[in-house]
Protein backbone atom coordinates (compact mmCIF):
# COMPACT_ATOMS: atom_id res chain seq x y z
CA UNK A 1 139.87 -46.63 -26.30
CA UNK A 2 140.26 -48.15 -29.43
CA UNK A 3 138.80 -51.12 -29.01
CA UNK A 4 136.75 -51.90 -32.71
CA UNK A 5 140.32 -50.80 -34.07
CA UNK A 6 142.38 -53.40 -31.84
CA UNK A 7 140.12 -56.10 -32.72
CA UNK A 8 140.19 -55.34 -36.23
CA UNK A 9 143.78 -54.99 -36.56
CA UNK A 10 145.03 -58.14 -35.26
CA UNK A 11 141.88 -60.19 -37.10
CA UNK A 12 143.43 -58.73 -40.37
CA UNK A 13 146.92 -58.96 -39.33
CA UNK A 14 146.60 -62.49 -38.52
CA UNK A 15 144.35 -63.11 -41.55
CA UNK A 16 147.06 -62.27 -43.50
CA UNK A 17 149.97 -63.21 -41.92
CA UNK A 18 148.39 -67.00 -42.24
CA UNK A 19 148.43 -66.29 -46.38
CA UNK A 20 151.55 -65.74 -46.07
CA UNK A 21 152.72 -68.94 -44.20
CA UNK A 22 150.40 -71.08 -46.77
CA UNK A 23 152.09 -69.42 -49.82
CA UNK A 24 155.55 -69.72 -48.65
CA UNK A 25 154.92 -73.52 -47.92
CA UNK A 26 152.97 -73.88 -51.62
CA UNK A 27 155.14 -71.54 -53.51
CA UNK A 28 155.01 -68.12 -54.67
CA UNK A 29 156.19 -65.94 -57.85
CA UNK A 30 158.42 -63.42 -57.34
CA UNK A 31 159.03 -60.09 -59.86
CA UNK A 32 161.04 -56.97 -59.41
CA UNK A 33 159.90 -53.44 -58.67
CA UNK A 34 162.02 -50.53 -60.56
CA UNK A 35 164.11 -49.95 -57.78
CA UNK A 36 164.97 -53.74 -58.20
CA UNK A 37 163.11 -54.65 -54.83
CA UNK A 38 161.61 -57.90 -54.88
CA UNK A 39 157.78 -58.33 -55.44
CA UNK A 40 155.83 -61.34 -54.41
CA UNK A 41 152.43 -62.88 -54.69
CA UNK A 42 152.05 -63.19 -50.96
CA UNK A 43 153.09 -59.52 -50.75
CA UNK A 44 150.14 -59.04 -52.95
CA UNK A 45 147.38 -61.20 -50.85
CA UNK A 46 148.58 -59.99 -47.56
CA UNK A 47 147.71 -56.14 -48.97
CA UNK A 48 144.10 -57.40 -50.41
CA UNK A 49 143.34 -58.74 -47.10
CA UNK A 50 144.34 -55.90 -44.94
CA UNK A 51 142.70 -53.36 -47.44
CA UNK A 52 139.85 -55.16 -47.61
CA UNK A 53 139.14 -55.90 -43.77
CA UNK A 54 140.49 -52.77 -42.98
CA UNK A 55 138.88 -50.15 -44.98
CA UNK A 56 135.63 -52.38 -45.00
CA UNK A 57 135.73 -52.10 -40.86
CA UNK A 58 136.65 -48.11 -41.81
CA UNK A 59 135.24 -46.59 -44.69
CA UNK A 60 136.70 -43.03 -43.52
CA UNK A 61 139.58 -43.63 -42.71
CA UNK A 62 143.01 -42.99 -45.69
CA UNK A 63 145.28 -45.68 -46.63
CA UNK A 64 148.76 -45.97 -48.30
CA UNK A 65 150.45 -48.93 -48.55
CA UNK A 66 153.69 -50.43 -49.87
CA UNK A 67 151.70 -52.49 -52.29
CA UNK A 68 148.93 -49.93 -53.31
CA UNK A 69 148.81 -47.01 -55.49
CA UNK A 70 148.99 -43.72 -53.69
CA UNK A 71 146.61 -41.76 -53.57
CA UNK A 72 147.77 -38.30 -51.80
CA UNK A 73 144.12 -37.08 -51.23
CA UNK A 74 145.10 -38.84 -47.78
CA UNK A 75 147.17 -36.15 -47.01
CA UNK A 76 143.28 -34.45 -46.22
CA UNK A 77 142.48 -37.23 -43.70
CA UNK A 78 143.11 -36.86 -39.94
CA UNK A 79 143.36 -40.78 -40.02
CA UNK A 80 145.40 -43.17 -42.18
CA UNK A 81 146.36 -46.31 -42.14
CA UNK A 82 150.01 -46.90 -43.20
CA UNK A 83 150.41 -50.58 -44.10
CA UNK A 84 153.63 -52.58 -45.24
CA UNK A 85 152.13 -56.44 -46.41
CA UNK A 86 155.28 -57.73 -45.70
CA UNK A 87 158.32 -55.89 -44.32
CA UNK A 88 161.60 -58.20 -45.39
CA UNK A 89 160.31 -59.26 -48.43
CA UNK A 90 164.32 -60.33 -48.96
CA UNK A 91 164.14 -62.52 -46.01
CA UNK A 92 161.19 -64.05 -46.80
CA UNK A 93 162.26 -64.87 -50.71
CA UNK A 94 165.26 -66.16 -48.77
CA UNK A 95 163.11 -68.44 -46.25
CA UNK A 96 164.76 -66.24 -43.11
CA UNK A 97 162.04 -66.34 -40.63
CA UNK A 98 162.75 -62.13 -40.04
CA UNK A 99 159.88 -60.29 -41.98
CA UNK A 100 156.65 -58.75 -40.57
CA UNK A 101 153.20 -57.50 -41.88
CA UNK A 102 153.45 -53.88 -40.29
CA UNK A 103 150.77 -51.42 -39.72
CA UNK A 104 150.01 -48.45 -37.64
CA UNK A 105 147.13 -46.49 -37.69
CA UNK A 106 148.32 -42.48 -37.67
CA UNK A 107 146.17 -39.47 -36.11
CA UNK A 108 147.21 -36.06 -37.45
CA UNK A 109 150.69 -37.66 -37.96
CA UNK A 110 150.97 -39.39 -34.81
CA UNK A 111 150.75 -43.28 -34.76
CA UNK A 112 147.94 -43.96 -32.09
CA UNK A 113 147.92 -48.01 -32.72
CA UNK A 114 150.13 -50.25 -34.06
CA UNK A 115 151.02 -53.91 -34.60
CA UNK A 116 153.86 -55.68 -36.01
CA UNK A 117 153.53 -59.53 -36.55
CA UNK A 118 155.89 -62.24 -37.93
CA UNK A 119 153.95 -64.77 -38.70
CA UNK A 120 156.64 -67.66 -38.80
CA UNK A 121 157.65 -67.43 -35.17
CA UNK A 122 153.78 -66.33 -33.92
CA UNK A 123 155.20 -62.95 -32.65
CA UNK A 124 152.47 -60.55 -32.24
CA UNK A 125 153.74 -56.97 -30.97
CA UNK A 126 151.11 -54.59 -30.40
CA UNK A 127 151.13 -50.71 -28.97
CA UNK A 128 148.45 -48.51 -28.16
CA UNK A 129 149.16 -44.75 -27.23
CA UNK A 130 149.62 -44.33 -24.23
CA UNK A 131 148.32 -47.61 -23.38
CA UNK A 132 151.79 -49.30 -23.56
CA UNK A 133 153.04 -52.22 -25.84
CA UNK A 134 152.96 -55.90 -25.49
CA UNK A 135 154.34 -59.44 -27.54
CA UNK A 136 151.15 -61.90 -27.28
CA UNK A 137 149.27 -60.27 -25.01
CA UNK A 138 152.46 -59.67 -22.80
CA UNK A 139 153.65 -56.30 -21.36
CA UNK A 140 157.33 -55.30 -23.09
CA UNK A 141 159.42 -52.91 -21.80
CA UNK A 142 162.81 -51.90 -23.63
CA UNK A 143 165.99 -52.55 -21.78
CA UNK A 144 166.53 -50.81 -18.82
CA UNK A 145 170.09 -51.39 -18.21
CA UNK A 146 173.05 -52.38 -20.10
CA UNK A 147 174.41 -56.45 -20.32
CA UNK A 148 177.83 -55.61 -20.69
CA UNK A 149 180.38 -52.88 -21.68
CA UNK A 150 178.89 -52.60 -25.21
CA UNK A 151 175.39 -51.28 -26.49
CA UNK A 152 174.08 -54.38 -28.54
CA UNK A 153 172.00 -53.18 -31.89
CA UNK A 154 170.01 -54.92 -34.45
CA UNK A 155 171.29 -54.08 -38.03
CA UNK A 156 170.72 -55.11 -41.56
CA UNK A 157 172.43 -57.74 -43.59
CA UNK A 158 172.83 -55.40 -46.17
CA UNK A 159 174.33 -52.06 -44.16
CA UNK A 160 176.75 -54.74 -42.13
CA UNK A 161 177.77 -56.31 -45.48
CA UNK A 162 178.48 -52.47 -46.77
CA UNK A 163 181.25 -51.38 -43.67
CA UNK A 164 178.06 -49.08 -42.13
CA UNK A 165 178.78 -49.91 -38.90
CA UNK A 166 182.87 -49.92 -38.86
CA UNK A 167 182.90 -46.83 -37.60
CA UNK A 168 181.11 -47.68 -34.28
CA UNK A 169 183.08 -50.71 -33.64
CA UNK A 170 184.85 -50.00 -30.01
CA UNK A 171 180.73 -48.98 -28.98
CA UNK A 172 178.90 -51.78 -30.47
CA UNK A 173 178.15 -55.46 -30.58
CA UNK A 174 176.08 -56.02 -33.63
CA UNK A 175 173.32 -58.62 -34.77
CA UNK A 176 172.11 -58.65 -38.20
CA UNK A 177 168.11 -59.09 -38.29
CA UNK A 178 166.10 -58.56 -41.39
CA UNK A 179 162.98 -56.24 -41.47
CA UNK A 180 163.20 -52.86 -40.36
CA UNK A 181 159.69 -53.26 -38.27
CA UNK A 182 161.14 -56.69 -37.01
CA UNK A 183 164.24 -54.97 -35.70
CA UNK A 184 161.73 -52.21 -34.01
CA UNK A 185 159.53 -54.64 -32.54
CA UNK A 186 162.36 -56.76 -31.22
CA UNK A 187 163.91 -53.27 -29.39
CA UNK A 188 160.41 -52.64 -28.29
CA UNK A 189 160.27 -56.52 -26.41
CA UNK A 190 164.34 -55.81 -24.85
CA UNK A 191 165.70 -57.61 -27.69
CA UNK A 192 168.73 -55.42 -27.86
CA UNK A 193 169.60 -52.14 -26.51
CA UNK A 194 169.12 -50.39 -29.74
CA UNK A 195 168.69 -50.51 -33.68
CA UNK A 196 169.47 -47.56 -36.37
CA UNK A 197 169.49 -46.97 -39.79
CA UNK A 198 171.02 -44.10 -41.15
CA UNK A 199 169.88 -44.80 -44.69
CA UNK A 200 166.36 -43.31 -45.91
CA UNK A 201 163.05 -45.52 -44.78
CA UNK A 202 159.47 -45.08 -46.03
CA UNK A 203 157.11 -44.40 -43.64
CA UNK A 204 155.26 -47.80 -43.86
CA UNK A 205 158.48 -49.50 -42.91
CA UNK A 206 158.70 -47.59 -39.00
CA UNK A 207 155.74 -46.20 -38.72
CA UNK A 208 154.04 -49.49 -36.44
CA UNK A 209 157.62 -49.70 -34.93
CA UNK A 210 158.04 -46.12 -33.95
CA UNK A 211 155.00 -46.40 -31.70
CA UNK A 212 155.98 -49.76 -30.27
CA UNK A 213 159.29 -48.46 -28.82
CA UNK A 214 158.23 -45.26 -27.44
CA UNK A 215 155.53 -47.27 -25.56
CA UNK A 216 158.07 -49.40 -24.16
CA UNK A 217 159.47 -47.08 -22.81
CA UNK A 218 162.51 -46.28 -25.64
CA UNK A 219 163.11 -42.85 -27.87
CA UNK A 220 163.08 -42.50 -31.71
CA UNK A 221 164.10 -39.66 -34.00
CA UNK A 222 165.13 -39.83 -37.42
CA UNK A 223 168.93 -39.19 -38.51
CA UNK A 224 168.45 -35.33 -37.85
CA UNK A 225 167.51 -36.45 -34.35
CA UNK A 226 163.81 -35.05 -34.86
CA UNK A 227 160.39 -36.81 -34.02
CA UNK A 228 158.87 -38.53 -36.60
CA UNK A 229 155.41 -36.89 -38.05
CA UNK A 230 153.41 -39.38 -40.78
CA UNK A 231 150.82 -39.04 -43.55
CA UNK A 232 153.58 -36.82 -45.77
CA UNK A 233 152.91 -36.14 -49.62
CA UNK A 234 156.70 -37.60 -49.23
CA UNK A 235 156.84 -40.62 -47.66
CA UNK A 236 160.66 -41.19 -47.53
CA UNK A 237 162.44 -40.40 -43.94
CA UNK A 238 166.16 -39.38 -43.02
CA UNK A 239 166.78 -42.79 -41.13
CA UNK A 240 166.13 -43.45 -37.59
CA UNK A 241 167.17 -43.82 -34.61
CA UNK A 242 165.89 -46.30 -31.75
CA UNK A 243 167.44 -46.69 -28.79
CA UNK A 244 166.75 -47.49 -25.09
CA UNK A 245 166.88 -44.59 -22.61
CA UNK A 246 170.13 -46.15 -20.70
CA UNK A 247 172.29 -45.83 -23.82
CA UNK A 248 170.16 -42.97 -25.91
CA UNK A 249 173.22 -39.62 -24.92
CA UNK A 250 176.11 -42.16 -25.73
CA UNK A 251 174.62 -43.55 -29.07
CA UNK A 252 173.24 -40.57 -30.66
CA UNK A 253 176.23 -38.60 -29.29
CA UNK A 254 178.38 -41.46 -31.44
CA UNK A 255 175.99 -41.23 -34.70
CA UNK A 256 176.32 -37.09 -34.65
CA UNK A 257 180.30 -37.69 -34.15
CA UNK A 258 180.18 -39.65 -37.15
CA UNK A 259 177.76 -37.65 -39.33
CA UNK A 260 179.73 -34.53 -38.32
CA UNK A 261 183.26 -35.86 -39.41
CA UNK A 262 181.57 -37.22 -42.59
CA UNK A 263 179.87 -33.77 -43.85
CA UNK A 264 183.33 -32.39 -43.54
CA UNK A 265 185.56 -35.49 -45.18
C-alpha cells in the first residue's frame, strides 16, 4: 500500500525541510515573482531536492510544482506529483514559524498520499487514502464536537486584515495562521473546527491538505461547494472549504448566505 512512496516522501520532505531551517538561520535572498509574491533561495533548494529525490525514486510519474516550469503534458499522466517547496513563503521571509513544504501525490485527480511538514516546529502530517492521517506518527482525527458556542477557524493575516471575515462575526472566533497547507494540516490534527478561503488557491497549495482532512475524518469542497479533482491544464481553484462534520450544515449554510446576498448587492 504505498509503502516505497511513504518512505520516499517523508525522506525528501524532511531532506528539504532541513535546507530550509539551515538557510533561514544563514540567510537567504529574496526576489519577487510578477504577481509580486515573494521568491526565495530556500524556496528554490527545497524544489531541487524534492524533484530530484522524487522523480529519481519515480521516473513515471508527472510533476508540477510552484517553483518549476509547467509542463501540461502531465495532464496525460494518471500520476502526478503536485509539490509547493514552501507554502507561506510570507511567513517565512517574516521569521513566523507557519509555512510548510506541501505535497500530495494525485491518482486520476484524486490525492492518494500526502504530507505536509513545517519544519520549524517538527510537525510532520501525513495521510494515506483510506489509510487515515497522522502528526509524527500519531493518529489525528478532526474535531468531533464543538468547545463553545462559536465554530473556531484558522484564517489568513491577509483576508482578516481585508474585513473577509466581518460578515461571519456572531458565528466565528477567528485565529490568523499563515500557510494555506498549515491551516489544513492543523484542521486535520483538531486544531480548530474549521478553515476557509473564499479567494482562488492553486492546486499545490490544498492539494496535500485536502487529503489530510478528509482522512481525519472532516469534508472539503471548493467555494461552489464541489469536490476537488487535480492535475487541471488550470491549476487555479474557486476557494475552499474545510470544515469538521459537527459544524459542516451551519458553516457552509453561512458562506452560501453570504455569497448569495453578495451576487445580488
Amino acid at each position: 500500500m504505498l509503502e516505497r512512496e511513504i518512505r520516499v516522501l517523508e525522506s525528501a520532505v524532511r531532506e528539504a525541510g532541513q535546507e530550509i531551517v539551515r538557510i533561514a538561520r544563514e540567510g537567504f535572498e529574496t526576489t519577487f515573482k510578477d504577481n509580486q509574491d515573494p521568491l526565495t533561495t530556500a524556496d528554490l533548494a527545497a524544489n531541487t531536492i524534492l524533484r530530484s529525490k522524487i522523480s529519481e525514486a519515480f521516473p513515471e510519474d508527472a510533476w508540477l510544482s510552484e517553483e518549476s516550469a509547467d509542463d501540461l503534458t502531465r495532464c496525460s499522466h494518471r500520476r502526478v506529483w503536485i509539490v509547493d517547496p514552501i507554502d507561506g513563503t510570507r511567513e517565512f521571509v517574516k521569521s513566523l514559524p507557519e509555512f510548510a513544504v506541501s505535497v500530495a501525490l494525485v491518482e486520476d485527480g484524486v490525492p492518494i498520499l500526502g504530507a505536509i511538514y513545517n519544519p520549524m516546529t517538527d510537525e510532520y502530517f501525513q495521510a494515506v487514502k483510506g489509510a487515515g492521517s497522522t502528526l509524527n506518527g500519531e493518529r489525528t482525527h478532526v474535531r468531533q464536537a464543538a468547545l463553545g458556542d462559536r465554530i473556531t477557524v484558522f484564517g489568513s493575516r491577509s483576508e482578516i486584515r481585508r474585513g473577509e471575515f466581518e460578515p461571519f462575526a456572531d458565528l466565528l472566533d477567528v485565529s490568523p495562521l499563515g500557510s494555506v497547507a498549515y491551516k489544513l494540516a492543523r484542521v486535520s490534527a483538531g486544531g480548530a473546527d474549521a478553515t476557509f478561503s473564499l479567494t482562488p488557491k492553486n492546486e499545490w497549495d490544498i492539494a496535500a491538505g485536502v487529503l489530510l482532512v478528509e482522512e481525519a475524518g472532516g469534508f472539503v469542497v471548493d467555494k461552489d461547494r464541489k469536490p476537488f479533482r487535480f492535475n487541471r491544464e488550470q491549476t487555479l481553484v474557486p476557494g475552499i472549504i474545510a470544515t469538521s462534520m459537527h459544524c459542516k450544515d451551519e458553516l457552509i449554510r453561512q458562506i452560501e448566505l453570504y455569497l448569495s446576498n453578495s451576487a445580488t448587492n
